[in-house]
Protein backbone atom coordinates (compact mmCIF):
# COMPACT_ATOMS: atom_id res chain seq x y z
CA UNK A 1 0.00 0.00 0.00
CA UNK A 2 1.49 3.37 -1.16
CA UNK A 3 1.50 6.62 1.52
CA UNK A 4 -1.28 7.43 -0.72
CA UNK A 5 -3.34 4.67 -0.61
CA UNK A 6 -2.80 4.65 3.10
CA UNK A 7 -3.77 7.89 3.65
CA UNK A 8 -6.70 7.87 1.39
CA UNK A 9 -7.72 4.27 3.46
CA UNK A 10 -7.23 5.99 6.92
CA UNK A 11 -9.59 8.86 5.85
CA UNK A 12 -12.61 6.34 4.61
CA UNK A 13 -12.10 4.44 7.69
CA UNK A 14 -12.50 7.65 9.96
CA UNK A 15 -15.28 8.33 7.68
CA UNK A 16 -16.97 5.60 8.58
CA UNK A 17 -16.04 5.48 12.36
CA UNK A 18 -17.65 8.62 12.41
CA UNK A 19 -20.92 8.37 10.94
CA UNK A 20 -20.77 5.36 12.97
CA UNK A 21 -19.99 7.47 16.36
CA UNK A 22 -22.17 10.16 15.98
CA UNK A 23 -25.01 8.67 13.92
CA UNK A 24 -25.35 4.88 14.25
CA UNK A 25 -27.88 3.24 11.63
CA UNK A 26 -30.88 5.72 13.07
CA UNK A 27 -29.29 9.59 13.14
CA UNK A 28 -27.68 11.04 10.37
CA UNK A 29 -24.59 12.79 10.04
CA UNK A 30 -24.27 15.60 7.49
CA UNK A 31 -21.23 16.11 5.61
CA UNK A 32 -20.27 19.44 6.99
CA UNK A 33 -20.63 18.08 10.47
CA UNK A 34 -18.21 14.98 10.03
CA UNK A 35 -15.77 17.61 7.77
CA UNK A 36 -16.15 19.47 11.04
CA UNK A 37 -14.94 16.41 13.03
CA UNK A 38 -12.49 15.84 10.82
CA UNK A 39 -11.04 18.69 10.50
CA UNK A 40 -11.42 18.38 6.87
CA UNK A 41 -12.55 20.08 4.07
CA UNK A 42 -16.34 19.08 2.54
CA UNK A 43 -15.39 18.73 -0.78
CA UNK A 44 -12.32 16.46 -0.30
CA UNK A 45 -14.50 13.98 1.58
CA UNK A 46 -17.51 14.14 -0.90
CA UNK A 47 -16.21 11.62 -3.18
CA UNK A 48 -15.24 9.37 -0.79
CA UNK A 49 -18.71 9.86 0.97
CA UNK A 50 -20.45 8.59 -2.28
CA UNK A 51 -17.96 5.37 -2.86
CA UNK A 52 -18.73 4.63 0.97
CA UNK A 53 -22.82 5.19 0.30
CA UNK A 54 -22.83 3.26 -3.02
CA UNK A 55 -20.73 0.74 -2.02
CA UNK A 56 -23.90 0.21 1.06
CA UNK A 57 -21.44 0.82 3.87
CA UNK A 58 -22.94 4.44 4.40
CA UNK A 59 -26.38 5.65 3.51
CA UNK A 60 -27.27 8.64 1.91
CA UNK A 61 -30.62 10.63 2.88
CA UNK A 62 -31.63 13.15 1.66
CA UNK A 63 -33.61 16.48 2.74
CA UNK A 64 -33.19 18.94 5.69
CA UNK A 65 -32.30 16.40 8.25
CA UNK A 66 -30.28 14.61 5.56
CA UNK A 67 -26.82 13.38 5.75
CA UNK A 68 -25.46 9.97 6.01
CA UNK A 69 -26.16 6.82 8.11
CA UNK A 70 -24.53 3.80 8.46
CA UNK A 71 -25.82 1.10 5.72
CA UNK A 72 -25.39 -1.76 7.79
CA UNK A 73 -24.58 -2.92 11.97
CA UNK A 74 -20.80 -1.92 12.93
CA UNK A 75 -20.18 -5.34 13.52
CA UNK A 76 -21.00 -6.32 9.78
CA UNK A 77 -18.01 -3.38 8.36
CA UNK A 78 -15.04 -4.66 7.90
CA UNK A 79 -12.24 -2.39 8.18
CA UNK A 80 -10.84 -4.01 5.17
CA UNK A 81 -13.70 -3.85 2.88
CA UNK A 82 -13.56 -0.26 3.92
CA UNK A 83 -10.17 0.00 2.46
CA UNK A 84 -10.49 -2.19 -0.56
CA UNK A 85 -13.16 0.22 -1.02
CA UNK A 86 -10.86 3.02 -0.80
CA UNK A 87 -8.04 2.31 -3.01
CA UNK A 88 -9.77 0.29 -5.44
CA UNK A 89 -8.75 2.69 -8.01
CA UNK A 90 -5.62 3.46 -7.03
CA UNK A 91 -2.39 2.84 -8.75
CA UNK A 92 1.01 2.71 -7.42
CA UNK A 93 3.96 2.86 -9.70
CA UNK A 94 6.42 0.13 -8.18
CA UNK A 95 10.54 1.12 -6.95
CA UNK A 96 12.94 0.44 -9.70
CA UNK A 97 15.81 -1.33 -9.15
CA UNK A 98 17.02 -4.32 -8.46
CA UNK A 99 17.39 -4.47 -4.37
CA UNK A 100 13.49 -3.01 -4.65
CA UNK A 101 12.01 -5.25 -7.25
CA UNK A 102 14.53 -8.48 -4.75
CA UNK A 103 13.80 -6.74 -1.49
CA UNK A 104 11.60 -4.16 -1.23
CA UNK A 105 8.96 -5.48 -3.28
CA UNK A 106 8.44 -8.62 -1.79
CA UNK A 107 8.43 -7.78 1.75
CA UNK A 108 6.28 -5.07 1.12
CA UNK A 109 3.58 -7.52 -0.15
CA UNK A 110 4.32 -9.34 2.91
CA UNK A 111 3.18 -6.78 4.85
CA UNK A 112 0.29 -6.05 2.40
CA UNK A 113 -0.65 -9.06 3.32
CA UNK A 114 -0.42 -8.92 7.13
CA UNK A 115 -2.15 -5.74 7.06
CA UNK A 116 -5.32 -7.10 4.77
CA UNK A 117 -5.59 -9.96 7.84
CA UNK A 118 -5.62 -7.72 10.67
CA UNK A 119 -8.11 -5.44 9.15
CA UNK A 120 -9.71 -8.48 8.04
CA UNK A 121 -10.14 -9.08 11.45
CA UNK A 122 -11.30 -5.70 12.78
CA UNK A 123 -14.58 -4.24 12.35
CA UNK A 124 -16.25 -0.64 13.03
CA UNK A 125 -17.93 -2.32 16.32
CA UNK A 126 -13.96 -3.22 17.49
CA UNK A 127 -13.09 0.79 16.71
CA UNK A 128 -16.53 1.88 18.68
CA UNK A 129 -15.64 -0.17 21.14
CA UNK A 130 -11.70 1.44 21.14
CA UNK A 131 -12.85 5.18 21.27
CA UNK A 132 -15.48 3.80 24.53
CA UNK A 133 -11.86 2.53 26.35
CA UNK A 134 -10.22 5.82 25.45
CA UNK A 135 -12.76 7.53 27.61
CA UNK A 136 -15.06 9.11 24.43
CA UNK A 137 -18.35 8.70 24.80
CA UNK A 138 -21.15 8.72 21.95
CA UNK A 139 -24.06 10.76 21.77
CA UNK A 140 -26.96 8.26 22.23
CA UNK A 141 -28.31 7.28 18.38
CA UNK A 142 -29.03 3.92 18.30
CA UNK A 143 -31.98 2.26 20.10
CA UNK A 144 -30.44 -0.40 22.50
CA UNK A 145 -29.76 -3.96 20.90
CA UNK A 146 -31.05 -6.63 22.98
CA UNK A 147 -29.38 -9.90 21.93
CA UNK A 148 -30.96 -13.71 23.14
């Protein structure tokens, strides 16, 4: 993954974390308010926003209470579909040389690899549950989930 891609994965991820944080699958979160979180600007989120919502991770609504919801539960978001998401159409143009095409190359796709099974792994409901244990607590959205 290039500093690009990683960059550009770490933002839809917070993306979704947020809408996730401040909205749930019952409140929306407009995109000004979650550029406000962020500490972003609108317009560099936007097309990320629309991969997330047609994609189904995120839900768009429209209107004056519009914004965006999550599409699915937290637990069901995988951090990595999230990023495949993300850098789908991204291209990275590979080192030259020999020690990088010997070296660099493969361990990088090593790590590519460990990376895709860890996020594998993780899901929106494991971040949720990370920002609880750092002492942040959510605005209540969500009606509670009773589980049998």
């Amino acid at each position: 993954m290039s500093l690009l891609q990683r960059d550009r994965a770490m933002l839809a991820i917070t993306i979704v974390l947020d809408v996730a944080f401040h909205g749930g699958r019952s409140t929306t979160v407009s995109a000004a308010d979650i550029a406000e979180h962020l500490n972003a600007q609108r317009r560099g989120l936007e097309p990320l926003l629309q991969k997330l919502s047609g994609a189904g991770l995120l839900e768009s609504v429209r209107g004056p209470r519009g914004g965006y919801r999550l599409g699915r539960s937290p637990r069901d978001i995988s951090l990595l579909e999230i990023v495949n998401l993300a850098t789908a159409d991204e291209e990275t143009a590979p080192p030259e040389g020999e020690l990088a095409a010997r070296v660099i190359t493969p361990l990088w796709h090593e790590l590519d690899e460990r990376l895709k099974t860890e996020l594998g792994r993780l899901t929106i409901q494991d971040l949720l549950e990370r920002a609880e244990a750092a002492g942040l607590r959510r605005p209540a959205t969500d009606p509670p989930m009773y589980v049998i």
